[in-house]
C-alpha atoms as a PDB file:
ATOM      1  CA  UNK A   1      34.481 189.724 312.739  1.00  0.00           C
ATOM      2  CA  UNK A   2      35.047 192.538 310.560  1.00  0.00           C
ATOM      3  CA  UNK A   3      37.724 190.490 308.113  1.00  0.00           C
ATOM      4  CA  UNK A   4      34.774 187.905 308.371  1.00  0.00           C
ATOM      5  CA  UNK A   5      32.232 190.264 307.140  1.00  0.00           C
ATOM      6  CA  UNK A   6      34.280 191.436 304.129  1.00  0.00           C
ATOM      7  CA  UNK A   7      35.300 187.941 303.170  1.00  0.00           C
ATOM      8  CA  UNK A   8      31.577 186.887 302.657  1.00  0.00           C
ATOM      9  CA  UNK A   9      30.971 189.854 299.957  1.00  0.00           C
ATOM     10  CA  UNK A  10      34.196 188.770 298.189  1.00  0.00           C
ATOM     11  CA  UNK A  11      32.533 185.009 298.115  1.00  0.00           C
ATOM     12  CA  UNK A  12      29.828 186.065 296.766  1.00  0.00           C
ATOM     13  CA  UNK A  13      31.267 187.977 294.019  1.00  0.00           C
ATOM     14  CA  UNK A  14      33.504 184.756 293.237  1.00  0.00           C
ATOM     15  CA  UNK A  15      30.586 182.928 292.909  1.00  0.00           C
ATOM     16  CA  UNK A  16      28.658 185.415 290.961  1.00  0.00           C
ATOM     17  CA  UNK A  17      31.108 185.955 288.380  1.00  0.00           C
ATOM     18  CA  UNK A  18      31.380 181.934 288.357  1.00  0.00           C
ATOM     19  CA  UNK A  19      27.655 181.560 287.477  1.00  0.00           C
ATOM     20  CA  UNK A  20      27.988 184.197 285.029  1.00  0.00           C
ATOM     21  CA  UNK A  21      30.540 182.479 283.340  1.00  0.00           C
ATOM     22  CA  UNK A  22      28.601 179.310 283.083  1.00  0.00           C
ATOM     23  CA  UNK A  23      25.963 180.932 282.073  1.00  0.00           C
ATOM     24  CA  UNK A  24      27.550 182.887 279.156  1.00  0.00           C
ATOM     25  CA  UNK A  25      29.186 179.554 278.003  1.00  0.00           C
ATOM     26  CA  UNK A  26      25.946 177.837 278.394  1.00  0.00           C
ATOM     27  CA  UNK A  27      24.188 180.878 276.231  1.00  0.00           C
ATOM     28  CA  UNK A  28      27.388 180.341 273.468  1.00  0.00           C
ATOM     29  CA  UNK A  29      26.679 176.355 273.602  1.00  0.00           C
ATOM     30  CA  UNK A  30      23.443 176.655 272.943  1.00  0.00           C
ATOM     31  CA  UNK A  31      23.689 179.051 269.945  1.00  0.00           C
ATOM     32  CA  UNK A  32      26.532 177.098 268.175  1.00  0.00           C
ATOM     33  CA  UNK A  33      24.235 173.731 268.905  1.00  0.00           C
ATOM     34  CA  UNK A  34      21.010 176.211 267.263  1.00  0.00           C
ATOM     35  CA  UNK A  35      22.972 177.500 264.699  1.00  0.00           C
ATOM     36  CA  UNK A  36      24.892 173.592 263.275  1.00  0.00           C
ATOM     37  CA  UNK A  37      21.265 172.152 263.752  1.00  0.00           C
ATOM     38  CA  UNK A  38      20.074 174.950 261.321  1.00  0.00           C
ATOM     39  CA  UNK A  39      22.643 174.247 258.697  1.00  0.00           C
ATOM     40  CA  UNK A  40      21.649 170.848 258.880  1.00  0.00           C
ATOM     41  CA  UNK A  41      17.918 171.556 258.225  1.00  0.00           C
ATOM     42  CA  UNK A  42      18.916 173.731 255.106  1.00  0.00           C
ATOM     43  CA  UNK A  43      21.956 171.492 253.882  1.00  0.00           C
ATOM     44  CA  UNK A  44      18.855 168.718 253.982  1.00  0.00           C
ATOM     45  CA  UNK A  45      16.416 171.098 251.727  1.00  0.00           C
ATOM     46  CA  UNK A  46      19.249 172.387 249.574  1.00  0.00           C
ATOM     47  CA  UNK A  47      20.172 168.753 248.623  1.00  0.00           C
ATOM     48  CA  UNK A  48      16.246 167.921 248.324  1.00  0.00           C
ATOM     49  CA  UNK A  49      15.860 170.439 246.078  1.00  0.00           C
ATOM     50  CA  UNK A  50      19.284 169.472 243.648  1.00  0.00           C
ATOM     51  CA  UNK A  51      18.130 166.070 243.605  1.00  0.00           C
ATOM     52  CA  UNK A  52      14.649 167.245 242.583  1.00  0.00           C
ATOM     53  CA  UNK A  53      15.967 170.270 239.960  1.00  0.00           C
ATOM     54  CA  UNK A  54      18.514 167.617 238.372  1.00  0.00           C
ATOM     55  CA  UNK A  55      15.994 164.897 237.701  1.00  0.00           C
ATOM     56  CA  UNK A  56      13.218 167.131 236.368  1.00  0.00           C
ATOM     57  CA  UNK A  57      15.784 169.254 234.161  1.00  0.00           C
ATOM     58  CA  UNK A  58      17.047 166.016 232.807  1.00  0.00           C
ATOM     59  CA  UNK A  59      13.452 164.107 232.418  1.00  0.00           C
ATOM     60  CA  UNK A  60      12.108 167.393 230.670  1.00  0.00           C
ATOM     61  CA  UNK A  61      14.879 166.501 227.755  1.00  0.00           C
ATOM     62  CA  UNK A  62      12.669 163.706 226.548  1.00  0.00           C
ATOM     63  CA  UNK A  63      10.125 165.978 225.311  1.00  0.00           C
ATOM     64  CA  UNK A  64      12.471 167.336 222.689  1.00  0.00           C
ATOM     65  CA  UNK A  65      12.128 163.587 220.922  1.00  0.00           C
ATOM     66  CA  UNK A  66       8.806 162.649 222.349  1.00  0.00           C
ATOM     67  CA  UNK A  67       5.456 164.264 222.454  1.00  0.00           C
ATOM     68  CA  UNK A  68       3.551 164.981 225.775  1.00  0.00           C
ATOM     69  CA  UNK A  69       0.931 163.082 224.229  1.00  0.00           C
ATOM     70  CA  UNK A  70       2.842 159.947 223.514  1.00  0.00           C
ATOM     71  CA  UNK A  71       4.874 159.808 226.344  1.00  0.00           C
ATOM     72  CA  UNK A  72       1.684 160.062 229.112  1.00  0.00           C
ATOM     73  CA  UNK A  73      -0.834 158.835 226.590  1.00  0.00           C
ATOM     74  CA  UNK A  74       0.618 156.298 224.123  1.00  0.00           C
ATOM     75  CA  UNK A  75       0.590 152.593 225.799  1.00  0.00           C
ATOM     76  CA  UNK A  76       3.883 151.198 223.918  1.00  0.00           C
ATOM     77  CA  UNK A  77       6.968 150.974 225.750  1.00  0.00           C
ATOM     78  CA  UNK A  78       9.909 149.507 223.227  1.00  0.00           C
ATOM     79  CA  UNK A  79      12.639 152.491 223.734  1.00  0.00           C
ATOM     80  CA  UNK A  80      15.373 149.680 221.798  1.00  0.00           C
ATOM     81  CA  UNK A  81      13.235 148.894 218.742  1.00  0.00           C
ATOM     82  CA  UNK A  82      13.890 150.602 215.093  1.00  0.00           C
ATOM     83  CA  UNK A  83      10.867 152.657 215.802  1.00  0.00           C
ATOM     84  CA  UNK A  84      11.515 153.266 219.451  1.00  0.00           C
ATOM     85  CA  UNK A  85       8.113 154.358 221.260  1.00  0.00           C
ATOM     86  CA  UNK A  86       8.056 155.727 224.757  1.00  0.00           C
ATOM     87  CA  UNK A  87       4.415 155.318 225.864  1.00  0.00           C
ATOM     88  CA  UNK A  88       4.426 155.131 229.756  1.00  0.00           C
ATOM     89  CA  UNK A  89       0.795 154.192 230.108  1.00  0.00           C
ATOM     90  CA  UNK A  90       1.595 150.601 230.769  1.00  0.00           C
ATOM     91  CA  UNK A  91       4.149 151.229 233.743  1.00  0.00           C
ATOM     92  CA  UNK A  92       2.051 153.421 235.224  1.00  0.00           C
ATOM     93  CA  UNK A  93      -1.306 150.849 235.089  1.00  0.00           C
ATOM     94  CA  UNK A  94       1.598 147.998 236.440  1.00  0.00           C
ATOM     95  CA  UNK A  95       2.739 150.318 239.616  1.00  0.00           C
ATOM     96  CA  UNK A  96      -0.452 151.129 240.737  1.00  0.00           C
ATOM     97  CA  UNK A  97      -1.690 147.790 240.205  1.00  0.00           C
ATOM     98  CA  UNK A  98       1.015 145.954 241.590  1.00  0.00           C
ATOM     99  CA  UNK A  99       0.457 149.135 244.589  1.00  0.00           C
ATOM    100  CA  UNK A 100      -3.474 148.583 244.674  1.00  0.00           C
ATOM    101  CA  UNK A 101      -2.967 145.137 245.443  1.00  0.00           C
ATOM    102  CA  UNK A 102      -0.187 145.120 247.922  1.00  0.00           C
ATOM    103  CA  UNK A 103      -3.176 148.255 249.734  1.00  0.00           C
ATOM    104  CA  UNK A 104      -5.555 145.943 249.985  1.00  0.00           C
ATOM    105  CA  UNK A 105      -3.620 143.019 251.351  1.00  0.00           C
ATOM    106  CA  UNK A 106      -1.447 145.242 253.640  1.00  0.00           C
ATOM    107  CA  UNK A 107      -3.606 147.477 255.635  1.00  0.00           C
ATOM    108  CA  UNK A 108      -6.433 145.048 257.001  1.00  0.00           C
ATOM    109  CA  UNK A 109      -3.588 142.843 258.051  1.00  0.00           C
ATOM    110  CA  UNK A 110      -1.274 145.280 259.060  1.00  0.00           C
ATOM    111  CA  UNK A 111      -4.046 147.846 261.325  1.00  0.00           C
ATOM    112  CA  UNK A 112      -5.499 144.445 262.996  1.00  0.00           C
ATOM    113  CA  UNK A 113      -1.950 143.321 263.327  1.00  0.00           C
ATOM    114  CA  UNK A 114      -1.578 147.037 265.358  1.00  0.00           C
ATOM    115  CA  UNK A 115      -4.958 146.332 267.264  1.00  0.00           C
ATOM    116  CA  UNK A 116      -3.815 142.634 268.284  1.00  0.00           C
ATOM    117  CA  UNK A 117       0.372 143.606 269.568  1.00  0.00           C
ATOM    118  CA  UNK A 118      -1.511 146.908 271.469  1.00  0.00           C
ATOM    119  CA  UNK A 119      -4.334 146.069 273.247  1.00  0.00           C
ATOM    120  CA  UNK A 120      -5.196 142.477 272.842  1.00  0.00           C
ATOM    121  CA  UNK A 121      -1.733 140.284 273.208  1.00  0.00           C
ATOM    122  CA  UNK A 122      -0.266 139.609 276.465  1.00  0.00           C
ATOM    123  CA  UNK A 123       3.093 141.207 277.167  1.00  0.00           C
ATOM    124  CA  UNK A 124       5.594 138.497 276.214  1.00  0.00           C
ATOM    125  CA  UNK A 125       3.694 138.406 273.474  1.00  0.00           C
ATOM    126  CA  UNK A 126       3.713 141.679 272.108  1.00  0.00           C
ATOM    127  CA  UNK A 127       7.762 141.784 272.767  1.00  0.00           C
ATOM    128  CA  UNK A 128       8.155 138.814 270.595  1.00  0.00           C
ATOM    129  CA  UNK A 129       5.604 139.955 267.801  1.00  0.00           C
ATOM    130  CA  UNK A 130       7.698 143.481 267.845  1.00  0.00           C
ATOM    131  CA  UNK A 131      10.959 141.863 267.312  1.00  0.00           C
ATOM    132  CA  UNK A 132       9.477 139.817 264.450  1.00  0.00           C
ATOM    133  CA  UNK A 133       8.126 143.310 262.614  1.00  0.00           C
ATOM    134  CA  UNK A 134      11.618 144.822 263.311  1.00  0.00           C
ATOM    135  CA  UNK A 135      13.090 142.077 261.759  1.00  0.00           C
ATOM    136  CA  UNK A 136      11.328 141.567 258.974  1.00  0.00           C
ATOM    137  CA  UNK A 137      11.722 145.615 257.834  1.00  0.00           C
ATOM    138  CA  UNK A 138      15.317 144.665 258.315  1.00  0.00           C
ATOM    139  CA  UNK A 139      15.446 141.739 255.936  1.00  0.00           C
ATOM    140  CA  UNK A 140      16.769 143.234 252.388  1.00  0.00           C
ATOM    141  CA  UNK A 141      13.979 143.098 249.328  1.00  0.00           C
ATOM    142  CA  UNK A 142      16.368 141.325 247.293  1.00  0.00           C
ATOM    143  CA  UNK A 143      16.409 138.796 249.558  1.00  0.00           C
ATOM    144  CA  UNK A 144      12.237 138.579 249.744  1.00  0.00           C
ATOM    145  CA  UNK A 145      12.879 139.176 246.046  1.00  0.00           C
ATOM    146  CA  UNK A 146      14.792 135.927 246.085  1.00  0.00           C
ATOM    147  CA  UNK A 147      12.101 133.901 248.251  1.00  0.00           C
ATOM    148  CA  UNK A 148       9.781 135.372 245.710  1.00  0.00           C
ATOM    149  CA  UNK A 149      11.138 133.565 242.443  1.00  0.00           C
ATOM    150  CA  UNK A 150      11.505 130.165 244.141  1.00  0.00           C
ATOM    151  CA  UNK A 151       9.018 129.627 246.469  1.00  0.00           C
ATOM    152  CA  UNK A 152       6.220 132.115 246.158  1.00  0.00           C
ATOM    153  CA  UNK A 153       5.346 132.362 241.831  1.00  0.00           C
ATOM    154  CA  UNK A 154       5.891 128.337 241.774  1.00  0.00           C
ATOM    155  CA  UNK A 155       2.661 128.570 244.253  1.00  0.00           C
ATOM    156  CA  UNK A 156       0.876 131.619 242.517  1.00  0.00           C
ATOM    157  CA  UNK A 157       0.970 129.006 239.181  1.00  0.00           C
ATOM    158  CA  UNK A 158       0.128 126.091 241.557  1.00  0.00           C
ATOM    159  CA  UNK A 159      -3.099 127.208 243.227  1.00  0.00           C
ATOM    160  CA  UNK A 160      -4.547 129.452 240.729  1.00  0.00           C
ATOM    161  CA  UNK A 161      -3.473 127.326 237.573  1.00  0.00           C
ATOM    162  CA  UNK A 162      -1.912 129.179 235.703  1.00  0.00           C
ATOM    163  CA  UNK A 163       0.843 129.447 232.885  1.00  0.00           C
ATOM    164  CA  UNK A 164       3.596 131.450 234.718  1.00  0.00           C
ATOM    165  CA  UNK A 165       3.691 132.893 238.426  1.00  0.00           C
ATOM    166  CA  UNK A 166       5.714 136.494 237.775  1.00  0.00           C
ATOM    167  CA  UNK A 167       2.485 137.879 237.842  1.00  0.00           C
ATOM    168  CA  UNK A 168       1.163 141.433 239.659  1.00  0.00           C
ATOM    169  CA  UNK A 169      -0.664 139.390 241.934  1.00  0.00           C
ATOM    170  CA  UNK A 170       2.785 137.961 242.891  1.00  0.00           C
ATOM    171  CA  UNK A 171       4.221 141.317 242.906  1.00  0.00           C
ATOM    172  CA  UNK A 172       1.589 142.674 245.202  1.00  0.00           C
ATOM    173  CA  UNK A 173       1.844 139.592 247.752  1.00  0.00           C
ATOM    174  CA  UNK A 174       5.876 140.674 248.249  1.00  0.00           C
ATOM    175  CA  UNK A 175       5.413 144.103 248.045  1.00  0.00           C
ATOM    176  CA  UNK A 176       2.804 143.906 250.965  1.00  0.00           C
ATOM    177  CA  UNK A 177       5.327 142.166 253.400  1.00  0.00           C
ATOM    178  CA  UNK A 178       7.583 144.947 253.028  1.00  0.00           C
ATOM    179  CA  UNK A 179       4.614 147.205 253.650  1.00  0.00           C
ATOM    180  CA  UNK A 180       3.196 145.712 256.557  1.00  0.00           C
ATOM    181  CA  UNK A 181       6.220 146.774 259.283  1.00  0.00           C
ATOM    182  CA  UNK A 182       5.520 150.442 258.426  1.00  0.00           C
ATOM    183  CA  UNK A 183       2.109 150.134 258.817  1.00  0.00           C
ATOM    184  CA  UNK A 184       2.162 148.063 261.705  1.00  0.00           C
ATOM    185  CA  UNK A 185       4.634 150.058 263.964  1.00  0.00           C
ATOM    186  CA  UNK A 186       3.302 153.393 263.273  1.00  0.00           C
ATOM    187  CA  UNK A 187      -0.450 152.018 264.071  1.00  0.00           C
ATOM    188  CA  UNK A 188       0.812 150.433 267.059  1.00  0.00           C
ATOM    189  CA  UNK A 189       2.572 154.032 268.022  1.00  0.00           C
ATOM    190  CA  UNK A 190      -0.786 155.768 267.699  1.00  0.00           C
ATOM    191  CA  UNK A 191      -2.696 153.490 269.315  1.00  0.00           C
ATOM    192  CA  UNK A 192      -0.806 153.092 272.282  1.00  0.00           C
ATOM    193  CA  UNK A 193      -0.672 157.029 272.350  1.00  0.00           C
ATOM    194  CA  UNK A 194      -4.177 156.837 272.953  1.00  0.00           C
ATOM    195  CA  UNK A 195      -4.708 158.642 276.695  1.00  0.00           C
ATOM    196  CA  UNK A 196      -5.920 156.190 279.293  1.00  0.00           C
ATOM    197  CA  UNK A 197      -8.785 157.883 280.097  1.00  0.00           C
ATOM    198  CA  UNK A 198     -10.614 157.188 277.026  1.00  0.00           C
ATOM    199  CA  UNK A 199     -10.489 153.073 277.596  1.00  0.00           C
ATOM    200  CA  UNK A 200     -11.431 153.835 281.017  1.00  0.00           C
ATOM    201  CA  UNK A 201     -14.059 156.140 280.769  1.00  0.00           C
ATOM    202  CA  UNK A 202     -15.263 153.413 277.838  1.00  0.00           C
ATOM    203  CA  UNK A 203     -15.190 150.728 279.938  1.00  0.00           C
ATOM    204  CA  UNK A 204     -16.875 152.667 282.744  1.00  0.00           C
ATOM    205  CA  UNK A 205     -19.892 152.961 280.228  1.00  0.00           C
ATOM    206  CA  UNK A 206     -20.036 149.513 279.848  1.00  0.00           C
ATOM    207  CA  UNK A 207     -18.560 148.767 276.313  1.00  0.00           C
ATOM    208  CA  UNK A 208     -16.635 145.946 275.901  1.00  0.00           C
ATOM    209  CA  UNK A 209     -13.014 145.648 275.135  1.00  0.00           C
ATOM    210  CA  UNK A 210     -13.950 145.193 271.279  1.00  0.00           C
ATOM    211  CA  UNK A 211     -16.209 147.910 271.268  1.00  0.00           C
ATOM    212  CA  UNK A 212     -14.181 150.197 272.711  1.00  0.00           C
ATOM    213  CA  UNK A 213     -10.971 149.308 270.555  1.00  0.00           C
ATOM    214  CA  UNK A 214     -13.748 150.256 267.481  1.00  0.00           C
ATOM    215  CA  UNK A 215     -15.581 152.981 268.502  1.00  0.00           C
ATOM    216  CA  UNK A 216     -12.899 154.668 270.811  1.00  0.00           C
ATOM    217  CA  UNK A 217      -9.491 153.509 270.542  1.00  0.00           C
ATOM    218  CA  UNK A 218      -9.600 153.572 266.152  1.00  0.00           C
ATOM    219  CA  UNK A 219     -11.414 156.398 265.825  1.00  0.00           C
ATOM    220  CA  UNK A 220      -8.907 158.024 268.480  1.00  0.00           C
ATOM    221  CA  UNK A 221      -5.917 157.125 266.543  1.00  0.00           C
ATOM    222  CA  UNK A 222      -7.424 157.591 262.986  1.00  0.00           C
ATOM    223  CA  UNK A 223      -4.726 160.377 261.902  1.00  0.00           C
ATOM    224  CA  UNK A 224      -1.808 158.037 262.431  1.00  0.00           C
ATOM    225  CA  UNK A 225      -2.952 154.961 261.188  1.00  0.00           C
ATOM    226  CA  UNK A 226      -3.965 157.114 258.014  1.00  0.00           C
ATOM    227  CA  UNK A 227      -0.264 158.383 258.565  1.00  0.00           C
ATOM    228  CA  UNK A 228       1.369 154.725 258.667  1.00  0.00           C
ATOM    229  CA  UNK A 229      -1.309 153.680 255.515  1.00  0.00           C
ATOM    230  CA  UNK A 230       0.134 156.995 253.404  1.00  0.00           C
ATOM    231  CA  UNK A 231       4.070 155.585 254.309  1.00  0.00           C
ATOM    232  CA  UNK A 232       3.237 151.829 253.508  1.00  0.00           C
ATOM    233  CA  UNK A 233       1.740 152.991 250.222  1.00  0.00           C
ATOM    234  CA  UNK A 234       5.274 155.130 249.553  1.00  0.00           C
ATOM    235  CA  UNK A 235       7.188 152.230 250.178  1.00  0.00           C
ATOM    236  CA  UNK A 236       4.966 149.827 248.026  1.00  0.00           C
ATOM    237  CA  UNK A 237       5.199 152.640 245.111  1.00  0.00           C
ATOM    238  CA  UNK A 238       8.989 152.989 245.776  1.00  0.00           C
ATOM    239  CA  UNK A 239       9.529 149.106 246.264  1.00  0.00           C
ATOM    240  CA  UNK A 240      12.394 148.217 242.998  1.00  0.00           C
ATOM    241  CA  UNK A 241      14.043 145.015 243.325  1.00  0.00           C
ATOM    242  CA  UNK A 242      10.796 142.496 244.416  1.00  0.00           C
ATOM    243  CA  UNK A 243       9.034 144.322 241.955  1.00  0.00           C
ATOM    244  CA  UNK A 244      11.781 143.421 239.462  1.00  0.00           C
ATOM    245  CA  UNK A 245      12.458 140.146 240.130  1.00  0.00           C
ATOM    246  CA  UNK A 246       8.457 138.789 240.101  1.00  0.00           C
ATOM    247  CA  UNK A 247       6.305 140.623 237.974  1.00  0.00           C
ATOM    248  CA  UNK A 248       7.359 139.061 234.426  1.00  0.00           C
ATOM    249  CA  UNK A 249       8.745 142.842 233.268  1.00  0.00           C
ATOM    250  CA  UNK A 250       6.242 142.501 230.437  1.00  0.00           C
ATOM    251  CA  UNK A 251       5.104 146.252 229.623  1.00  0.00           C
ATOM    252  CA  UNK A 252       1.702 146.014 228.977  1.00  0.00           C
ATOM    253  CA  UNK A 253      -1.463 146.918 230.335  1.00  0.00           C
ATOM    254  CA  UNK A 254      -2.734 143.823 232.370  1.00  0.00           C
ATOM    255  CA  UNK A 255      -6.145 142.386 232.053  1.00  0.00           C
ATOM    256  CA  UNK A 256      -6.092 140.384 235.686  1.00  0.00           C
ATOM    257  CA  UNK A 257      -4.073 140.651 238.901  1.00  0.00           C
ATOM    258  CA  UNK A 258      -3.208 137.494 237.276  1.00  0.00           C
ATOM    259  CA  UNK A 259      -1.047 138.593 234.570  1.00  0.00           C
ATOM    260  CA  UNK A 260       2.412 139.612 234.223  1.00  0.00           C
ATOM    261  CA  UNK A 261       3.789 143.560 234.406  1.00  0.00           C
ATOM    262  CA  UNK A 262       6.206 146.167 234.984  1.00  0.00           C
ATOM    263  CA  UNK A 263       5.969 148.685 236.962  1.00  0.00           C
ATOM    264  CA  UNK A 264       7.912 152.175 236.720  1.00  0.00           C
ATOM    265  CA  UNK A 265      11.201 151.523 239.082  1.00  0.00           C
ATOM    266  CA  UNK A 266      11.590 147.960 237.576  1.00  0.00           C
ATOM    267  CA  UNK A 267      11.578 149.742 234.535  1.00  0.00           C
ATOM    268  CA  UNK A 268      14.719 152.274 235.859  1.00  0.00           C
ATOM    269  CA  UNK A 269      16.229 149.634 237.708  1.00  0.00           C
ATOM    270  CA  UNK A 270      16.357 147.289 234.083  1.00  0.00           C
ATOM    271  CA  UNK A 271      17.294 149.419 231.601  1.00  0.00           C
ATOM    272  CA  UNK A 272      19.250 152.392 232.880  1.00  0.00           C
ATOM    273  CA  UNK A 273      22.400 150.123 232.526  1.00  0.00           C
ATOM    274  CA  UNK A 274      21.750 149.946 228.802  1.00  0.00           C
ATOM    275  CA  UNK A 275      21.055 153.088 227.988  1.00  0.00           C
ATOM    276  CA  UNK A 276      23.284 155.487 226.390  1.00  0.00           C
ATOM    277  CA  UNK A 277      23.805 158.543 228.276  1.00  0.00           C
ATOM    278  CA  UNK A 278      22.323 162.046 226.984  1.00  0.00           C
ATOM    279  CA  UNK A 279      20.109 159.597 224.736  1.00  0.00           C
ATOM    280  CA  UNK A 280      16.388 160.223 224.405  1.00  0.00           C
ATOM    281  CA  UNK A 281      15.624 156.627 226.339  1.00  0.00           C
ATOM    282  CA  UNK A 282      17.920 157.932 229.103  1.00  0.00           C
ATOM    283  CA  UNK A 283      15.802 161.161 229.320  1.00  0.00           C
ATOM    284  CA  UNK A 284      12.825 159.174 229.415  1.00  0.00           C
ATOM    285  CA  UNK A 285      14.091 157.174 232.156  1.00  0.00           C
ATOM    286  CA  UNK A 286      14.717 160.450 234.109  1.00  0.00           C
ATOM    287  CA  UNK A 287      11.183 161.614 233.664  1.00  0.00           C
ATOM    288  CA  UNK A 288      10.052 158.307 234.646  1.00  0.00           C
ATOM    289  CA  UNK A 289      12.216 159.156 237.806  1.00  0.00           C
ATOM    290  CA  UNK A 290      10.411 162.835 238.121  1.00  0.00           C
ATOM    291  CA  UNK A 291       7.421 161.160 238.184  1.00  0.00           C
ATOM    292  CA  UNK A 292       7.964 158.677 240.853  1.00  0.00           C
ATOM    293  CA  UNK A 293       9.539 161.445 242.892  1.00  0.00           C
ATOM    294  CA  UNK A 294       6.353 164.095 242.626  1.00  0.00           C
ATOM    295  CA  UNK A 295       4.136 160.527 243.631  1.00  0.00           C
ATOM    296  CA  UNK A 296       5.849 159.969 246.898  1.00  0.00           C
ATOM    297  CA  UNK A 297       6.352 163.613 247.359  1.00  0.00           C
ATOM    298  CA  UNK A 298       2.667 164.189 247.084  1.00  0.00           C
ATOM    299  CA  UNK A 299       1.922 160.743 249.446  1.00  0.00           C
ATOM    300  CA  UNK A 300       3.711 161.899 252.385  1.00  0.00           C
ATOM    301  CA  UNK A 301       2.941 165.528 252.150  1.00  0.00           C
ATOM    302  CA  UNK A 302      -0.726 163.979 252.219  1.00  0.00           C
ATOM    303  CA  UNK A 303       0.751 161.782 255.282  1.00  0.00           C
ATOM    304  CA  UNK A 304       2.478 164.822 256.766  1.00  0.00           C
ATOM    305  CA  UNK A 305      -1.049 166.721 256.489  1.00  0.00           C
ATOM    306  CA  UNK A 306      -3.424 164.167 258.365  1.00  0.00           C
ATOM    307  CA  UNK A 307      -1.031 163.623 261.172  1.00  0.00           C
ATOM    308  CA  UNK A 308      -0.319 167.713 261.838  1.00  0.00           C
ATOM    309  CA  UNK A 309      -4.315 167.620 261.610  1.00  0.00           C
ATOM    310  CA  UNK A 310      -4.884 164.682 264.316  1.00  0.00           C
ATOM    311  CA  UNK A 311      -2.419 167.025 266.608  1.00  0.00           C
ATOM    312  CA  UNK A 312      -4.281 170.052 265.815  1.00  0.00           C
ATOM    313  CA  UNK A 313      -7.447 168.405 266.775  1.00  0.00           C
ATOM    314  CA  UNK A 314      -6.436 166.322 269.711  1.00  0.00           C
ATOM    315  CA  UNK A 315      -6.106 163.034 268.386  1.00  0.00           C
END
């Protein structure tokens, strides 16, 4: 009994020191996992802020050759001409118009889109209308760029009549396809994040399913359907090679949807080949850059701030 007795201590301790093992390794795991995620973070914002400190050191160049006044307020772009002028007025007016556009054809299709896949379609449904938004965010934009040139502009001249069909309209049609995945899955996300309670406490009222998608389940999810409108409206700003391929590239200031432009990354994505390095067009092209950049930067900080707002608020 006695040997028995002083055996059971001596367990114990085994098993003590055997936890505390674990445990320190655990602690050490969990630090050196802490610690490589924190590099991480700060390798991320360290890069971030090269990429941003390189373009805006180089864009600043141009204003050695160029005037602030004629390079944000003049509205002639011919960088290759005797008198080379650097006037970005007309690539701005084509990117938001060509973004404008693609807005306003994007988000009514792509929220009701959100509304139909979460609370209207059946589920079969709703698996096969995902897997068609997945894949078309996976289908390359030179590719829609492609589809763009032969089948879409020859029916943009067609049904509106007119000379050529590399218009912004054109440009805005393309561009909105690319936007509508965004849009739709992060609408979908937030409105299926909606609690339960609030479509049955709805219901239990006695609203109908359309009035309680409208006055509950929209209002509910607001934040991140502002949040998915914010990221489709980076992407359509962002959006090169569609933009490139259908828009005519003609930098002027357009007097219809219907009439051909060139927007700010088609601009960068054209000439950059061309240009000869450390050469006042090549600085230009780097501000251009700077200035998409601080755009997107400013869009989904905007993005960023509704949806930390919705939390904050319940939503």
């Amino acid at each position: 009994m006695s040997d028995t007795g002083k055996s059971v201590p001596n367990i114990q301790k085994i098993l003590h020191r055997k936890d505390l093992k674990r445990s320190i390794k655990y602690q050490m795991g969990e630090v050196i996992i802490e610690k490589i995620i924190f590099m991480i973070g700060i390798t991320a914002i360290v890069i971030l802020g090269l990429i941003f400190y390189y373009l805006v050191s180089t864009g600043l160049n141009v204003f050695r050759e160029v005037s602030l006044s004629e390079f944000f307020l003049s509205i002639g772009w011919f960088p290759v001409s005797v008198n080379p002028k650097y006037g970005t007025v007309p690539l701005i007016v084509g990117s938001l118009i060509v973004t404008f556009g693609a807005v306003l054809i994007s988000v009514p299709i792509g929220i009701g889109s959100a509304i139909f896949i979460s609370e209207v379609a059946p589920s079969k449904t709703r698996t096969v209308l995902k897997v068609i938004i997945e894949f078309l965010s996976a289908v390359p934009s030179v590719v829609l760029g492609f589809l763009g040139i032969v089948v879409l502009s020859n029916w943009v001249r067609i049904v509106f009549s007119i000379s050529t069909g590399f218009t912004a309209f054109t440009g805005a049609i393309l561009v909105s396809l690319m936007a509508l995945p965004t849009i739709i899955s992060i609408s979908d996300d937030a409105i299926a994040a909606v609690p339960k309670d609030y479509r049955d406490a709805s219901l239990a009222l006695g609203a109908t399913k359309w009035e309680t998608i409208w006055h509950v389940l929209v209002p509910a999810a607001s934040s991140g359907i502002i949040a998915a409108v914010m990221l489709g409206v980076g992407r359509a700003i962002g959006e090169t090679m569609a933009v490139l391929m259908v828009t005519g590239n003609a930098a002027q200031i357009p007097d219809t949807m219907f009439t051909s432009v060139r927007t700010m990354t088609a601009t960068i994505a054209a000439e950059m080949g061309d240009t000869v390095r450390n050469d006042t067009h090549y600085f230009a092209l780097f501000a251009i850059g700077s200035m998409l950049l601080f755009m997107t930067t400013i869009i989904n900080t905007i993005a960023d701030y509704v949806v930390s707002r919705g939390k904050r608020e319940g939503r």
